[in-house]
C-alpha atoms as a PDB file:
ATOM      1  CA  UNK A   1       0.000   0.000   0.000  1.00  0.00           C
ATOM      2  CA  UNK A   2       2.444   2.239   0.632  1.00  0.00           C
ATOM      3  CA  UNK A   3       4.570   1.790  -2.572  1.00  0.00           C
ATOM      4  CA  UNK A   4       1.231   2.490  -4.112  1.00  0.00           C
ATOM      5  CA  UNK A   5       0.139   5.799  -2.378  1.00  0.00           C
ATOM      6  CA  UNK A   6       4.175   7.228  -2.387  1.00  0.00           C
ATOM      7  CA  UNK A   7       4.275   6.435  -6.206  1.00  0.00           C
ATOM      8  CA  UNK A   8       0.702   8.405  -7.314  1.00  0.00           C
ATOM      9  CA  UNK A   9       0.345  10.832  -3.822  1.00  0.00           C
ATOM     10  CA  UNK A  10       3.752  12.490  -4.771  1.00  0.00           C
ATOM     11  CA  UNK A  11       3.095  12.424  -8.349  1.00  0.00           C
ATOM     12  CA  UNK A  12       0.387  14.850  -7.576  1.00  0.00           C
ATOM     13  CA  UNK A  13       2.025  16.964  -5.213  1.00  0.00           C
ATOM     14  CA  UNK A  14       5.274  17.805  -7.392  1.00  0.00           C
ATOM     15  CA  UNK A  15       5.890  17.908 -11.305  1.00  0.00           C
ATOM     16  CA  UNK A  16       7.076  14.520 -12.459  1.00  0.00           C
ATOM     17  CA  UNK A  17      10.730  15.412 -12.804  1.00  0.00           C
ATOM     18  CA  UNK A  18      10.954  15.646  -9.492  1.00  0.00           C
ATOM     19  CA  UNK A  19       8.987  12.617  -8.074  1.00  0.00           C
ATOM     20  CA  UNK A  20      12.545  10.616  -8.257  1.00  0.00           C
ATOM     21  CA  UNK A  21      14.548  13.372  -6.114  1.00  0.00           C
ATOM     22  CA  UNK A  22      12.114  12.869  -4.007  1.00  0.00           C
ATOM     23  CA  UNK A  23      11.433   9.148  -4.071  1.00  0.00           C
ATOM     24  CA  UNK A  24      15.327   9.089  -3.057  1.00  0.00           C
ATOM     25  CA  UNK A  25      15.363  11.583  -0.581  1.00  0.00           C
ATOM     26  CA  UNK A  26      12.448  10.655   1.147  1.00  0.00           C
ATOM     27  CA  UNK A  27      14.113   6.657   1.431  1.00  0.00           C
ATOM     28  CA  UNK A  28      16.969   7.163   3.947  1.00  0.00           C
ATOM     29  CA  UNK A  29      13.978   8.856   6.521  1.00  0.00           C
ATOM     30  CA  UNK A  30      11.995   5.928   5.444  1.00  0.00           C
ATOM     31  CA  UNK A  31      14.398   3.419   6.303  1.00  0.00           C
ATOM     32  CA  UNK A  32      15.209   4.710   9.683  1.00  0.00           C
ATOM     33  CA  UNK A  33      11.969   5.023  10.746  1.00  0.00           C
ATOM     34  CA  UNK A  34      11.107   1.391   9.459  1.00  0.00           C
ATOM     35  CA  UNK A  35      14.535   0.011  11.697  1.00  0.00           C
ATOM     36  CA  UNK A  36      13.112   2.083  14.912  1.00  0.00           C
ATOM     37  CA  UNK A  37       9.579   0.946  14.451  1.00  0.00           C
ATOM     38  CA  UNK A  38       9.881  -2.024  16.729  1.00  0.00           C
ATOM     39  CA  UNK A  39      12.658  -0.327  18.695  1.00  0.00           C
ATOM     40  CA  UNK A  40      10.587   2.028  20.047  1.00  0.00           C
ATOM     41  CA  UNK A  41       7.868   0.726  21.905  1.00  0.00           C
ATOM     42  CA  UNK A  42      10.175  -1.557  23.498  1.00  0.00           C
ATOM     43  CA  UNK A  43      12.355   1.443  25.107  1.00  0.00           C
ATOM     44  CA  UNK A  44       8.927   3.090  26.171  1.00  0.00           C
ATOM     45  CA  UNK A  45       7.500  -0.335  28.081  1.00  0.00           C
ATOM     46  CA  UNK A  46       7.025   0.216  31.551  1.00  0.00           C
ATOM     47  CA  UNK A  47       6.475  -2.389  34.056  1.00  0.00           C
ATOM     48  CA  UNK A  48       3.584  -0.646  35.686  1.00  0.00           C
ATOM     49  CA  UNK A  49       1.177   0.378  32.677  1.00  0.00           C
ATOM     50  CA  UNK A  50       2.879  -2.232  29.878  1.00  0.00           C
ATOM     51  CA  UNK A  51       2.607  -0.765  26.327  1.00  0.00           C
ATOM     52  CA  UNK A  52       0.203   2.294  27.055  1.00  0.00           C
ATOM     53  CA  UNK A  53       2.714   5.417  26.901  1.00  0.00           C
ATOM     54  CA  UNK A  54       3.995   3.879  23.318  1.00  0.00           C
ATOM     55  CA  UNK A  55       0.261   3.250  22.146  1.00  0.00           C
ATOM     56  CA  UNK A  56      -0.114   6.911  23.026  1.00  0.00           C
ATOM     57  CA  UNK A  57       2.698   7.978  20.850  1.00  0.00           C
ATOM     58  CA  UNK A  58       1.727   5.827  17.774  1.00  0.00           C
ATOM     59  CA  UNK A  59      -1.448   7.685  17.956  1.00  0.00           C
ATOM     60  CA  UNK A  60      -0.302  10.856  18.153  1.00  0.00           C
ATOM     61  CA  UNK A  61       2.225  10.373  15.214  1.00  0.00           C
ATOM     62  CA  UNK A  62      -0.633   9.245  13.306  1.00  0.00           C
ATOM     63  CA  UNK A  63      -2.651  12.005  13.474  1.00  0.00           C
ATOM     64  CA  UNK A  64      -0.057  14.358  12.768  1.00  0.00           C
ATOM     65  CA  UNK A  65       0.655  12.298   9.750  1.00  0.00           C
ATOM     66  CA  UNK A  66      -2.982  12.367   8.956  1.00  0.00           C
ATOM     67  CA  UNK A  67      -2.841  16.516   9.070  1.00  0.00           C
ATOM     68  CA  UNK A  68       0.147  16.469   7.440  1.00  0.00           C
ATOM     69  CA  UNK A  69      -1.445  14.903   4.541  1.00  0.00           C
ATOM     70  CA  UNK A  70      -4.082  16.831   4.686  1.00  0.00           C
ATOM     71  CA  UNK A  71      -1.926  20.349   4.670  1.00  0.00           C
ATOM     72  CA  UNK A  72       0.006  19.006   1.568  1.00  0.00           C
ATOM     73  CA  UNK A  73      -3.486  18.477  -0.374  1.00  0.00           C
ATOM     74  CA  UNK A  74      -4.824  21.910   0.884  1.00  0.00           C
ATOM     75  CA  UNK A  75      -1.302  23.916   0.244  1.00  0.00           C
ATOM     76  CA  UNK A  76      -0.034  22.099  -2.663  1.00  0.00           C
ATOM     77  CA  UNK A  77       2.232  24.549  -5.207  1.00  0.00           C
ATOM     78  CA  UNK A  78       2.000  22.892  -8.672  1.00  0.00           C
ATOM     79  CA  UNK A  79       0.587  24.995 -11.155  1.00  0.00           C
ATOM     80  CA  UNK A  80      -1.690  23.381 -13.584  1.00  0.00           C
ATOM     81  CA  UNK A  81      -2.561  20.695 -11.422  1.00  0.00           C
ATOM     82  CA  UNK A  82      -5.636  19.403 -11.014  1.00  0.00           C
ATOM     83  CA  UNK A  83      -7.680  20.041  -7.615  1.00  0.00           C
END
């Protein structure tokens, strides 16, 4: 799904000669992010309330992910493109 939505979403976004610079520069980010996902909630496990405080911050990333997306569709900068 992802593969999907970062190969059409950014298509949209940008002009297409740029969808590879930013295919590549948005991969490294990607990477790391993928290698801490299973880090993370391990280092935020507490023995009193379990997973809770790292449920918390999954959530919270989500939704700014979700308004993120949502900015980039409201203030997108390509002329010509279609709304």
């Amino acid at each position: 799904m992802l593969t999907i939505v970062k190969g059409t979403a950014i298509a949209q976004y940008v002009n297409r000669d740029h969808v590879a610079t930013l295919n590549g520069a948005l991969g490294l980010p990607s990477a790391i992010a993928r290698a801490l996902a299973p880090l993370m909630p391990g280092v935020l496990w507490q023995p009193g309330t379990g997973y809770t405080l790292g449920l918390w911050m999954l959530l919270a990333a989500s939704v700014v992910a979700v308004l993120a997306l949502v900015g980039a569709q409201r203030w997108r900068r390509v002329p010509g493109a279609p709304t």
